[in-house]
Protein backbone atom coordinates (compact mmCIF):
# COMPACT_ATOMS: atom_id res chain seq x y z
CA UNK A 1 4.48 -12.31 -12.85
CA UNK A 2 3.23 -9.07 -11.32
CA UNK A 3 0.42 -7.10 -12.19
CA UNK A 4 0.21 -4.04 -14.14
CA UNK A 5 -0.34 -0.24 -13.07
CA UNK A 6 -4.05 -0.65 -13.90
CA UNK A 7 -4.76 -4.00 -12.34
CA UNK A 8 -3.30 -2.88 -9.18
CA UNK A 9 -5.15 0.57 -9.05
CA UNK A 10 -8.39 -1.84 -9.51
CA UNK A 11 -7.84 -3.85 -6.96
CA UNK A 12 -6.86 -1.39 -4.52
CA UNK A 13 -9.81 1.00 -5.44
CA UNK A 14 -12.41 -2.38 -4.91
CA UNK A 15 -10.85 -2.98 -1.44
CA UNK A 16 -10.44 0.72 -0.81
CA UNK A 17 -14.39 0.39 -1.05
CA UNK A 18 -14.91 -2.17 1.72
CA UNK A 19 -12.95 -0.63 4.21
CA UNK A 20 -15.44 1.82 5.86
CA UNK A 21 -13.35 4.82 5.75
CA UNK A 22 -14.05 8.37 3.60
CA UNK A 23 -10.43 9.95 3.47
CA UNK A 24 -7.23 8.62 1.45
CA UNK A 25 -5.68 10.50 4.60
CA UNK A 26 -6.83 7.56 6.77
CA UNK A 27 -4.67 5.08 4.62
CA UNK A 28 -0.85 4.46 4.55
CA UNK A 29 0.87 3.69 1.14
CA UNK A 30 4.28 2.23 0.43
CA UNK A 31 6.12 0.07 -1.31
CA UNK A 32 9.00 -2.80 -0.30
CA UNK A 33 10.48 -6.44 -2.00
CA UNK A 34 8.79 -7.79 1.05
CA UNK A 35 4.96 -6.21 1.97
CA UNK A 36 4.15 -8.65 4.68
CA UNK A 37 7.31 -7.96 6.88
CA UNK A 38 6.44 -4.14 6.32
CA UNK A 39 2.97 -4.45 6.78
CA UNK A 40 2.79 -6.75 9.95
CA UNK A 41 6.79 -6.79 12.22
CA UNK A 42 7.19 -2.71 10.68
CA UNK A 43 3.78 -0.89 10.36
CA UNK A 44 2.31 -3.03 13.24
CA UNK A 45 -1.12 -3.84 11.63
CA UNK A 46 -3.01 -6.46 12.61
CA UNK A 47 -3.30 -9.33 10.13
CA UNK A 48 -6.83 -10.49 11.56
CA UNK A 49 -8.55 -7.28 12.24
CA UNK A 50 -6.64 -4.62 10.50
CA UNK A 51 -8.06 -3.68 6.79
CA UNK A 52 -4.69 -4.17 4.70
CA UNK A 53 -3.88 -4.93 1.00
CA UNK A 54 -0.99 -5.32 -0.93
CA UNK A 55 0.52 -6.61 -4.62
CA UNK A 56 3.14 -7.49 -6.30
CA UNK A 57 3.84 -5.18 -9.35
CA UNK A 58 5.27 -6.40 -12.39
CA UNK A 59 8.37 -4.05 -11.72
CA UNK A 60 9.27 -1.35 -9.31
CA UNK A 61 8.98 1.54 -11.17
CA UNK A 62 5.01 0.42 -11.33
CA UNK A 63 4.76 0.10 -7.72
CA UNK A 64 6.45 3.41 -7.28
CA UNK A 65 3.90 4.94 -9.71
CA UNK A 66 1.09 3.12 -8.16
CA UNK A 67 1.95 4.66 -4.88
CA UNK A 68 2.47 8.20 -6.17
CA UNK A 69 -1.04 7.90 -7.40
CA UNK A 70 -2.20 6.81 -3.75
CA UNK A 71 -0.16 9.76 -1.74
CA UNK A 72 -1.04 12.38 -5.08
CA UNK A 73 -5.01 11.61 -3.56
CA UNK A 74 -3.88 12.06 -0.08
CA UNK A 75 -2.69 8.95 1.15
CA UNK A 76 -0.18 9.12 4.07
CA UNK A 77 3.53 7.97 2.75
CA UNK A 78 6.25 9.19 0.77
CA UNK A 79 8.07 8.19 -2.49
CA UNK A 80 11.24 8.12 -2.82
CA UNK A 81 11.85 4.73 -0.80
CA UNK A 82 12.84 1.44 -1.01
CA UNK A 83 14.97 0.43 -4.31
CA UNK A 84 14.71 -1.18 -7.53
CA UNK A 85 13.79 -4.53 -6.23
CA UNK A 86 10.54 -2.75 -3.96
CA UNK A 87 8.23 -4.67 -6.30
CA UNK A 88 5.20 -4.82 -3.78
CA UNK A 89 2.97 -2.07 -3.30
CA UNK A 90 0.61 -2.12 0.07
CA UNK A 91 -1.73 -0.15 1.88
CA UNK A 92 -3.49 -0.23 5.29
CA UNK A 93 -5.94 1.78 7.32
CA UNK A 94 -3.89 3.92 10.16
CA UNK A 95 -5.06 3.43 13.44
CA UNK A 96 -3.48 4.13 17.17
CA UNK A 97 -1.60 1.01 16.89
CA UNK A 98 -0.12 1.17 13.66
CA UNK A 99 3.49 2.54 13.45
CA UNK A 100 3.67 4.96 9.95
């Protein structure tokens, strides 16, 4: 079962903590059925050195909501992607290797 709107905010604002940066413009936010394949083949992140979360929502309207929060504070991204089963919300830290 996924997690709720809340739980994922949480968990992304603790992690958001640890990551060393100031801006939400220095993050990417976006949803998918499949985070890792977007995250690491897509996005190009690094697993090992990269800063990088993601979740799996408990339905895809939550993980669009959670990531209208995200770009609504200034994350890069855009809604309107994906489809109903993009049930995974994730986030990473955009660097000059990283593919948006």
């Amino acid at each position: 079962m996924g997690l709720s709107y809340q739980d994922i905010i949480d968990k992304f604002d603790k992690h958001l903590s640890k990551s060393g940066k100031r801006y939400y413009s220095e993050f990417y936010v976006g949803i998918s059925k499949n985070a890792p394949k977007r995250l690491f083949e897509e996005h190009h992140v690094d697993m090992n050195t990269s800063w990088w979360i993601y979740a799996t929502a408990d339905s895809s309207d939550t993980a669009r909501d959670v990531e209208k929060h995200y770009i609504e504070l200034g994350m890069r991204g855009s809604d309107g992607g994906g489809d109903d089963s993009s049930d995974m919300v994730y986030c990473y830290v955009v660097t000059p290797t990283t593919t948006e």
